[in-house]
C-alpha atoms as a PDB file:
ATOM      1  CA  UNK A   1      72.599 -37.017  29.669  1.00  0.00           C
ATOM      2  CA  UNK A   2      71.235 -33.682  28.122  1.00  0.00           C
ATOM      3  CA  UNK A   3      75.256 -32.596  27.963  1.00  0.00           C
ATOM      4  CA  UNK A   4      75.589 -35.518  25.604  1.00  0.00           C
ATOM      5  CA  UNK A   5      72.918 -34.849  23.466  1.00  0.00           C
ATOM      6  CA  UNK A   6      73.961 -31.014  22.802  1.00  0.00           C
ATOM      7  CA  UNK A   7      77.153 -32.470  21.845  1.00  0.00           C
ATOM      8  CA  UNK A   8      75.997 -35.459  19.534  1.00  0.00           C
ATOM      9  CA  UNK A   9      73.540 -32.542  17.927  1.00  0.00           C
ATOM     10  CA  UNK A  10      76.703 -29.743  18.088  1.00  0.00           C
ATOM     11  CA  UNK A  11      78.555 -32.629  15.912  1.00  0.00           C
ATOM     12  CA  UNK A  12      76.003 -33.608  13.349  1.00  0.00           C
ATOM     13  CA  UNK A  13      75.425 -30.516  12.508  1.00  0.00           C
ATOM     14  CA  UNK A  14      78.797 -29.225  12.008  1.00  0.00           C
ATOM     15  CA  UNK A  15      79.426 -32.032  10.095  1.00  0.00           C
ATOM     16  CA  UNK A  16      76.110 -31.307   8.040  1.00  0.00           C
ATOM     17  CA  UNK A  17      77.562 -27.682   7.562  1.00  0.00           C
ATOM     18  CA  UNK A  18      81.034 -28.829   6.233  1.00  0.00           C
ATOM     19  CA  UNK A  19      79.325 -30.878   3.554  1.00  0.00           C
ATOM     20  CA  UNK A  20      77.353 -28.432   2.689  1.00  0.00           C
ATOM     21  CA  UNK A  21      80.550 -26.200   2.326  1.00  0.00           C
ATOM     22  CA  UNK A  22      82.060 -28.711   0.481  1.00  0.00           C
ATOM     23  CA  UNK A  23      79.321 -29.034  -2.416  1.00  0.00           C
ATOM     24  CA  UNK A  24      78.701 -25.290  -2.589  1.00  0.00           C
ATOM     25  CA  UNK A  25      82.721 -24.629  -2.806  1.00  0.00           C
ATOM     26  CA  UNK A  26      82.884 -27.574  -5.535  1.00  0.00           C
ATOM     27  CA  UNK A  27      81.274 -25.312  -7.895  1.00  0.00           C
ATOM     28  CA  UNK A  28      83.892 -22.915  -7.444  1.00  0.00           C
ATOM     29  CA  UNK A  29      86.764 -23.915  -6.501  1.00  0.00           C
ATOM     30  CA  UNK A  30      87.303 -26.539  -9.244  1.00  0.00           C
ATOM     31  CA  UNK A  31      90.720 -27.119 -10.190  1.00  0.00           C
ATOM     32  CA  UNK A  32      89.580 -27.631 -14.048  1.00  0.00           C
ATOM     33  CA  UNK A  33      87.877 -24.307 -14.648  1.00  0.00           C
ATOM     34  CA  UNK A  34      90.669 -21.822 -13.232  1.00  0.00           C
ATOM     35  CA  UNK A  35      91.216 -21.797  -9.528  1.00  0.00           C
ATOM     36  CA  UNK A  36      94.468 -24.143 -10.003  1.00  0.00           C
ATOM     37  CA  UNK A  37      96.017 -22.418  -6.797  1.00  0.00           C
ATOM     38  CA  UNK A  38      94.415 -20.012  -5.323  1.00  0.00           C
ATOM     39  CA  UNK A  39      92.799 -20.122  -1.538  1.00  0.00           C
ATOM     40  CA  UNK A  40      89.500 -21.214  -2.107  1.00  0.00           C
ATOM     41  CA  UNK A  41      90.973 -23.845  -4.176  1.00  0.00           C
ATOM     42  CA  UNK A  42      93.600 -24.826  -1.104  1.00  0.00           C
ATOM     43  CA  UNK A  43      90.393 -24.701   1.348  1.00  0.00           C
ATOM     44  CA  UNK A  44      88.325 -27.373  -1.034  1.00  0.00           C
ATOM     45  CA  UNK A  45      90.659 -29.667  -0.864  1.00  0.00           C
ATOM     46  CA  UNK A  46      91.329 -29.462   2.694  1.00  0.00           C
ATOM     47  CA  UNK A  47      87.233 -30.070   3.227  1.00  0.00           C
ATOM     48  CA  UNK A  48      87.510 -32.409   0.816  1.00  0.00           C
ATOM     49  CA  UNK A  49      90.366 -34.216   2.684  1.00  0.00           C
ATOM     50  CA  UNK A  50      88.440 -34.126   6.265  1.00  0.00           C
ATOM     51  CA  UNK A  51      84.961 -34.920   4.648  1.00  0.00           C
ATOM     52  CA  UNK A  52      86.054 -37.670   2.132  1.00  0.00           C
ATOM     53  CA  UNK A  53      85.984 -40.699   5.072  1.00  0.00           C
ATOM     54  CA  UNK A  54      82.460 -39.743   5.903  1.00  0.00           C
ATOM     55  CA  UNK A  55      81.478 -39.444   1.714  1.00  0.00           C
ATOM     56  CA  UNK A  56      83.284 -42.411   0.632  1.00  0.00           C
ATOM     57  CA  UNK A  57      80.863 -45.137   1.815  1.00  0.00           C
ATOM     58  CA  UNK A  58      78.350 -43.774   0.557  1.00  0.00           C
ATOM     59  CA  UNK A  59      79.814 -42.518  -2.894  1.00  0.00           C
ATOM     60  CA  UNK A  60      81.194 -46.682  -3.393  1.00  0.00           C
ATOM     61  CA  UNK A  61      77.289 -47.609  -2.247  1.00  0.00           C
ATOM     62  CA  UNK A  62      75.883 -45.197  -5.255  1.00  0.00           C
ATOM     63  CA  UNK A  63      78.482 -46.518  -8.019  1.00  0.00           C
ATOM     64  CA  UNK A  64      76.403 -49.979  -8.175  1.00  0.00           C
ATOM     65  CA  UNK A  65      73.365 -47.530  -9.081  1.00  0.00           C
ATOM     66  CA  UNK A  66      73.800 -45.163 -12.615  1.00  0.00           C
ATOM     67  CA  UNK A  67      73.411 -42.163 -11.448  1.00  0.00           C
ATOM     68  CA  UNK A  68      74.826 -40.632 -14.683  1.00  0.00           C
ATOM     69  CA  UNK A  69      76.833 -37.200 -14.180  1.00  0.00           C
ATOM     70  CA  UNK A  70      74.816 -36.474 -11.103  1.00  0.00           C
ATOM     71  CA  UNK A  71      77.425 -37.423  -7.684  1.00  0.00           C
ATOM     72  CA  UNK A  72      74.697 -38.176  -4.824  1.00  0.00           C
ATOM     73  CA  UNK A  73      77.019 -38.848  -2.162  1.00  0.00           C
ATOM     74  CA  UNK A  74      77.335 -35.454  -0.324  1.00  0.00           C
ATOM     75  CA  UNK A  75      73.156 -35.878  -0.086  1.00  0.00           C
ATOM     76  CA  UNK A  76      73.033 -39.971   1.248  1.00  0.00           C
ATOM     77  CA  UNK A  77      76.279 -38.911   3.665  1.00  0.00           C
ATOM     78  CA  UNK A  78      73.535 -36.040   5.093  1.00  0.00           C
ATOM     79  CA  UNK A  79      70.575 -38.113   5.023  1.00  0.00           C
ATOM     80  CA  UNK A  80      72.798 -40.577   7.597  1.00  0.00           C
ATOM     81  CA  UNK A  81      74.123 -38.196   9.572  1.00  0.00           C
ATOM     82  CA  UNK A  82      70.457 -37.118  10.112  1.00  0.00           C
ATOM     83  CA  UNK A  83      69.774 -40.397  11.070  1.00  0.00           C
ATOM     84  CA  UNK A  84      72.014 -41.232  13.352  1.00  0.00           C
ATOM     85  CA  UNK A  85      71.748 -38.556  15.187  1.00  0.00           C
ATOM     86  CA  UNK A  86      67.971 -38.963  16.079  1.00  0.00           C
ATOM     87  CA  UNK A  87      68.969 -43.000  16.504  1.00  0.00           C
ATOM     88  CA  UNK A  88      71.726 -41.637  18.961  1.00  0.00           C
ATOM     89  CA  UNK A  89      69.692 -38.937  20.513  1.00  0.00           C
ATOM     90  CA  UNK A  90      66.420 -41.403  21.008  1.00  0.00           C
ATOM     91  CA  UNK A  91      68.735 -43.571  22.630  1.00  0.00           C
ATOM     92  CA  UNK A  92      69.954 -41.182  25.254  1.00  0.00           C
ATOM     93  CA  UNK A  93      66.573 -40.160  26.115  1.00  0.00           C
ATOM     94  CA  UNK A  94      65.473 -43.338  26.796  1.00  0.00           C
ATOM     95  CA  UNK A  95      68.724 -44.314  28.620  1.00  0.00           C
ATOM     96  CA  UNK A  96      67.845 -41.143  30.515  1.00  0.00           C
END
């Protein structure tokens, strides 16, 4: 049981970490202000691509909500992840 709870914590948090990534790198790496092709604009979009299934939920959960210019997604799509993985790890522990 512990070997699944290093991995369910190993995976939140690299998926915490990519997120992260991703709204740090959205500052620079924008397409509209410059970085049309370089690398760091080629690496946004790929963490953009991998992270979008996990942010999309959330992002279509904030649009009923005016947020204004302000995209809370990224922070709701941590916030879960957080969640579940004390739900998940709880669970083991008890199943334990």
């Amino acid at each position: 049981m512990s070997f699944l709870i290093v991995v369910v914590n190993f995976v939140a948090q690299i998926l915490i970490w990519v997120l992260i990534g991703r709204a740090i790198l959205s500052w620079f790496a924008n397409p509209y202000y410059g970085n049309r092709g370089g690398s760091l604009a080629r690496f946004y979009s790929v963490l953009v691509q991998v992270t979008e299934p996990l942010v999309r939920p959330a992002r279509k959960l904030l649009s009923r909500f005016n947020t204004g210019p302000m995209d809370f997604s990224l922070f709701v799509t941590i916030l879960l992840i957080i969640v579940v993985r004390q739900v998940l790890i709880r669970v083991l522990l008890f199943l334990a």
